[in-house]
Protein backbone atom coordinates (compact mmCIF):
# COMPACT_ATOMS: atom_id res chain seq x y z
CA UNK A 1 197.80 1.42 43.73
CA UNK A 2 195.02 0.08 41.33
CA UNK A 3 196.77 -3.69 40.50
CA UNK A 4 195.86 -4.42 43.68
CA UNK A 5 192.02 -4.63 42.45
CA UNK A 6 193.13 -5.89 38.35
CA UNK A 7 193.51 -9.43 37.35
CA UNK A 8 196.58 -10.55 35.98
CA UNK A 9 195.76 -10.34 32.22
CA UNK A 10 195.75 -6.61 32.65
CA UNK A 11 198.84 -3.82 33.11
CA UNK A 12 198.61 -0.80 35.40
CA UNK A 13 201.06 2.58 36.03
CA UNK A 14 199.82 5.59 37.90
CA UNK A 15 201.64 8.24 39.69
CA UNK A 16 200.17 10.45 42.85
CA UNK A 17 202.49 13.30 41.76
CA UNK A 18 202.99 14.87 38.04
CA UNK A 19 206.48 14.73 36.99
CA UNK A 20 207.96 18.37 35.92
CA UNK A 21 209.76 16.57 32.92
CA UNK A 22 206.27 14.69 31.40
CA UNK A 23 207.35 13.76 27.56
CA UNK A 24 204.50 13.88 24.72
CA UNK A 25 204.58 12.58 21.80
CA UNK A 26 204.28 15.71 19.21
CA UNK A 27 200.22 14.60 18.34
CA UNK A 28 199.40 14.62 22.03
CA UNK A 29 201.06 17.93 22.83
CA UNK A 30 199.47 19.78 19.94
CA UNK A 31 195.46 18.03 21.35
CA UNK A 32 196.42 20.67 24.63
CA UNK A 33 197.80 22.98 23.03
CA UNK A 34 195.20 25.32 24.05
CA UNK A 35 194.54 23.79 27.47
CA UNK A 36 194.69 25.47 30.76
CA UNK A 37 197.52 24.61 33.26
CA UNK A 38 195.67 21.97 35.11
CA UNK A 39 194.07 19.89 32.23
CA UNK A 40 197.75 20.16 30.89
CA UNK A 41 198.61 18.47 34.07
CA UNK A 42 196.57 15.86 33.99
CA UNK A 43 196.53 15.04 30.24
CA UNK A 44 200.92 15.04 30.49
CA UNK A 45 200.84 12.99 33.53
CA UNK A 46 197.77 10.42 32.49
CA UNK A 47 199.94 9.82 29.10
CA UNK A 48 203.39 9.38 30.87
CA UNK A 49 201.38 6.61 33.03
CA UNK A 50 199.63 5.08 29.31
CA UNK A 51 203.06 4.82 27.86
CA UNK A 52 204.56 3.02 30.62
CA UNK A 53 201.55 0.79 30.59
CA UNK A 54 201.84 0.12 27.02
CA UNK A 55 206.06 -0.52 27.68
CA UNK A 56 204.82 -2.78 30.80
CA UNK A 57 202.33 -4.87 27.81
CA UNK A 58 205.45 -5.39 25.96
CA UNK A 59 204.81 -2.91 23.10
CA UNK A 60 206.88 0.84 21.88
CA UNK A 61 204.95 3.30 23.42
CA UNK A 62 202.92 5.89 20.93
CA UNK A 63 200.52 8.72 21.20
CA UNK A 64 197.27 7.90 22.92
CA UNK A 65 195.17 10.92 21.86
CA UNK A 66 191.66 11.94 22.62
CA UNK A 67 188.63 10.62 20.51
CA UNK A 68 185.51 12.44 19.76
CA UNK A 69 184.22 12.47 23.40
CA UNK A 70 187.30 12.12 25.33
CA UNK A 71 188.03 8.48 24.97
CA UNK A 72 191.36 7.62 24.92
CA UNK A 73 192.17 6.24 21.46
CA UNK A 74 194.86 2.70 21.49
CA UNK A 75 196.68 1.19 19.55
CA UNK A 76 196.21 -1.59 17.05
CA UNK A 77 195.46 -4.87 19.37
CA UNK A 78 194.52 -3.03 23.03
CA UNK A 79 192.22 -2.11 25.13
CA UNK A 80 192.39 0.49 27.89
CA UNK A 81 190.93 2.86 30.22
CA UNK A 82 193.07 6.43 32.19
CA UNK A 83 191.56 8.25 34.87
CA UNK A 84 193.08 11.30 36.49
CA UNK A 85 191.66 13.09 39.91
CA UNK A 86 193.58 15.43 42.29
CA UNK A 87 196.40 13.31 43.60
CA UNK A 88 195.63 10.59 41.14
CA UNK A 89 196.65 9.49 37.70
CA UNK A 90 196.44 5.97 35.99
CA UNK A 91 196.43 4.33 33.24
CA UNK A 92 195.50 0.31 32.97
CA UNK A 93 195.90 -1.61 29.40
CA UNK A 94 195.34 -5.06 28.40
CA UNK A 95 195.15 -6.93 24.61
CA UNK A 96 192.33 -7.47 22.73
CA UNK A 97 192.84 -11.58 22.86
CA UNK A 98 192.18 -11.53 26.91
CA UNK A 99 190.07 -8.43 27.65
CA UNK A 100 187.20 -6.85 25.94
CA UNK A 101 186.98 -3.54 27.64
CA UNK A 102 188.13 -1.83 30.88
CA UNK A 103 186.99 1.41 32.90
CA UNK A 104 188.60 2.59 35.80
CA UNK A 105 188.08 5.75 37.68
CA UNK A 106 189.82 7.52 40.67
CA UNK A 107 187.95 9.70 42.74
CA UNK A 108 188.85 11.86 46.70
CA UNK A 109 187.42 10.27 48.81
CA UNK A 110 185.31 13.02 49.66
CA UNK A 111 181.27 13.47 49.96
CA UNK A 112 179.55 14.55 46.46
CA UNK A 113 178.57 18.36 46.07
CA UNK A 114 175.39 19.04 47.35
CA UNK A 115 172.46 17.94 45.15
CA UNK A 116 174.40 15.52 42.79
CA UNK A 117 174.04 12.69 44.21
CA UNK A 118 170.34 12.75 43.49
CA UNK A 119 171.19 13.62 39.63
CA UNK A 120 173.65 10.65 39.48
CA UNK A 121 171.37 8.02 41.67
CA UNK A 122 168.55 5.66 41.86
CA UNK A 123 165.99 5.39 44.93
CA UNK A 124 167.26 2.35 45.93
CA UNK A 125 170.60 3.18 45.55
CA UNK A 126 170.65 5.96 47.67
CA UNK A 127 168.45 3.94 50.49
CA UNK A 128 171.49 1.64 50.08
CA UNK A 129 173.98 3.90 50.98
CA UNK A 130 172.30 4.88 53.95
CA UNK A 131 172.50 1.62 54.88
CA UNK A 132 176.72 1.50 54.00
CA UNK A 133 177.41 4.71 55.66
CA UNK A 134 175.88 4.23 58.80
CA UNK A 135 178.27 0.31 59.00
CA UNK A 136 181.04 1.78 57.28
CA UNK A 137 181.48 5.70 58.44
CA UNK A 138 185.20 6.09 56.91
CA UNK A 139 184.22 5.66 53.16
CA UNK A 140 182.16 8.23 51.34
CA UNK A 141 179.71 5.74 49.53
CA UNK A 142 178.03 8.60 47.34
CA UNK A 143 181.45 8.95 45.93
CA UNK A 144 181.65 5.44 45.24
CA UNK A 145 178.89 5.03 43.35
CA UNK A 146 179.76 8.16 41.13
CA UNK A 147 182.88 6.41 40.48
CA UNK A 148 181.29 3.31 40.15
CA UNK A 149 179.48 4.36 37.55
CA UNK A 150 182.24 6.35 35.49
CA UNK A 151 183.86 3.02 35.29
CA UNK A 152 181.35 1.55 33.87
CA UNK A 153 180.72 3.95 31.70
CA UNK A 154 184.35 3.45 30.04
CA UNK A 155 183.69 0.12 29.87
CA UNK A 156 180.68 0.50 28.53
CA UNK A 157 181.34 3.36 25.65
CA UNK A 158 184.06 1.64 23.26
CA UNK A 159 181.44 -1.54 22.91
CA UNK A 160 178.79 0.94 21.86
CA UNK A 161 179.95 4.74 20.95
CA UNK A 162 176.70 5.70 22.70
CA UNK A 163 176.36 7.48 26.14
CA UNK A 164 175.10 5.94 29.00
CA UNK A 165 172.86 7.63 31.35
CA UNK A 166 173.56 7.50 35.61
CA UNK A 167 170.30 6.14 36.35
CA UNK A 168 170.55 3.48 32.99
CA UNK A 169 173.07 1.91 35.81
CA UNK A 170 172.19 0.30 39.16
CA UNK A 171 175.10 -0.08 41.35
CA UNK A 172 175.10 -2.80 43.91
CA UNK A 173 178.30 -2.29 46.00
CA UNK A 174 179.40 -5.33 48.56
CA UNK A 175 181.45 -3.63 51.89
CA UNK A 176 182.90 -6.84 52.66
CA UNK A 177 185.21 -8.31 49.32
CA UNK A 178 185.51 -4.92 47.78
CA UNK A 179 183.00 -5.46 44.56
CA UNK A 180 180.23 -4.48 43.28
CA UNK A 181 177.45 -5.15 40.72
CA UNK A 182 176.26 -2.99 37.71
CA UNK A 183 173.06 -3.73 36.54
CA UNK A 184 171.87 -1.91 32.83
CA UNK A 185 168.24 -0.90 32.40
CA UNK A 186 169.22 -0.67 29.13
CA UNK A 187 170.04 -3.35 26.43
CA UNK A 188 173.61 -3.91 26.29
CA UNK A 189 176.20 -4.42 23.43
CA UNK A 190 176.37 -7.77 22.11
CA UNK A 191 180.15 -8.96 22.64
CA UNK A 192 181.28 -12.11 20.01
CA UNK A 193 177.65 -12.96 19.94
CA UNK A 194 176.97 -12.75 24.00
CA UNK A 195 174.93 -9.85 25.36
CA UNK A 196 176.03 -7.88 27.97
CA UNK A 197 173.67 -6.87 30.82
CA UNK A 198 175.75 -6.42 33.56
CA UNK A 199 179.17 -5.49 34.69
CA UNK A 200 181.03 -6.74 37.88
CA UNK A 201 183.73 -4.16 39.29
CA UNK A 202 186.23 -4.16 42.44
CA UNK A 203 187.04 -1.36 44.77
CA UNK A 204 189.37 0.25 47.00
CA UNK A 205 189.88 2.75 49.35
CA UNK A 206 193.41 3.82 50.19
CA UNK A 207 195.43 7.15 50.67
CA UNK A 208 192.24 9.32 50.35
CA UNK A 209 191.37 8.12 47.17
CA UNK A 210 188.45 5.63 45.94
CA UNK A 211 189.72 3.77 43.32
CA UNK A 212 187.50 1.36 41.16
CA UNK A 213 187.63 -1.01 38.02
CA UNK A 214 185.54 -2.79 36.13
CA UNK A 215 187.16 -5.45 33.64
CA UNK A 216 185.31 -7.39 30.67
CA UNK A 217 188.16 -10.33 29.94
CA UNK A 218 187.44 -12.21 26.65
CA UNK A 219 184.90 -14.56 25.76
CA UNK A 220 186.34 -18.08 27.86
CA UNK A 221 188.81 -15.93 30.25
CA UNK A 222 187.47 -15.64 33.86
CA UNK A 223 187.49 -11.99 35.39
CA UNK A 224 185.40 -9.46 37.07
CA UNK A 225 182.46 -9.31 34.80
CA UNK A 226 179.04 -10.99 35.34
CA UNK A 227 176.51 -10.93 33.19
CA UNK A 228 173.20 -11.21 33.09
CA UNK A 229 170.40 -11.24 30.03
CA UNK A 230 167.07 -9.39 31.47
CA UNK A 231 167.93 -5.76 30.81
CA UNK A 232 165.11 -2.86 30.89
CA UNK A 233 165.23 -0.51 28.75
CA UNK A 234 165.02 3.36 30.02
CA UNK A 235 165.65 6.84 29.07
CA UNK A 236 169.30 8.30 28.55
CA UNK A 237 171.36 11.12 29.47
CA UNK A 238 175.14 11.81 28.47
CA UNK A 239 177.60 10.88 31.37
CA UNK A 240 180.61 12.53 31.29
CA UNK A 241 184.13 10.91 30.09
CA UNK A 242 187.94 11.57 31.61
């Protein structure tokens, strides 16, 4: 489902069902070895979808384990995101030469619990999705932005191991070709001697699910990242990571 919002230079496999049969590698069965049967689920099934992302790039699958906050850690030479929701798991993949970093997340599309879409949201963001929701009933825009913002925080945390607060993000989401625009209020990482200030992402709705991506291709390589250079700095609080 998600190539549909990828450029070319990238890979994608995801599944809407977990297969009984999932093979692990032996280093990625023993990081859940203690895990409940539904993170087991989605760890299995998000790693079946990695490897066949990493076959689809052209390269032997091997274990992607967990880093020290979640992150999934790559091999040699790539670049990747996974996301996993009920109904959902993906994995998308590209090489260091062509992309920088990727985030994608997957997301019902469902409203947000009560009371955290003010925790995850700006002013004007949430003025702005008033504004979406009353042209464009069908989608559940404050689960959008979450998911907006997920995505670029996996983008955002292998260029700087540091967390990135919801409201260090505005998200500026355009109904009509599927993107939207990430603004940081605070400084970015400084990619190949460019800073980054801003991240452009695509979306889509399909099958119940909000799907959304945001892409950094390589220095020279068009893709969906803008950038910008006036970023304002602000105070941060850990997001969570998939």
């Amino acid at each position: 489902m998600i190539k549909s919002i990828l450029p070319d230079f990238v890979v994608a496999a995801d599944l809407l069902t977990d297969p009984p049969d999932a093979a692990l590698f032996p280093e990625e069965e023993l990081a859940i070895i203690h895990a409940d049967d539904k993170r087991r689920k989605e760890f299995s099934t998000a790693r079946v979808c990695a490897h066949d992302a990493l076959r689809k790039l052209g390269m032997r699958p091997s274990p992607v384990l967990p880093g020290l906050r979640g992150e999934p850690q790559w091999p040699p030479g790539v670049v990747g995101s996974i996301t996993h929701c009920a109904g959902y798991r993906g994995a998308v993949v590209g090489v260091s030469s062509k992309v920088t970093t990727i985030g994608i997340d997957a997301e019902p599309n469902e409203p947000l619990v009560h009371g955290v879409l003010d925790a995850v949201s700006l002013p004007e963001e949430r003025e702005s999705l008033r504004r979406l929701a009353a042209r464009h009933p069908r989608v559940h825009w404050d689960r959008m932005l979450f998911s907006a913002k997920e995505s670029v925080y996996k983008a955002w945390f292998p260029l700087t191991k540091r967390w990135l607060d919801f409201e260090d993000v505005m998200i500026s989401v355009d109904p009509a070709n599927g993107s939207f625009s990430a603004w940081l209020r605070v400084t970015g990482p400084r990619v190949r001697g460019q800073r980054i200030s801003a991240f452009g992402g695509r979306w889509m709705v399909d099958a119940g699910l909000i799907l959304t991506a945001v892409i950094v291709p390589a220095p020279g390589r068009s893709g969906l990242s803008r950038q910008s250079t006036h970023p304002t700095p602000h105070t941060r609080r850990p997001a969570p990571t998939r």
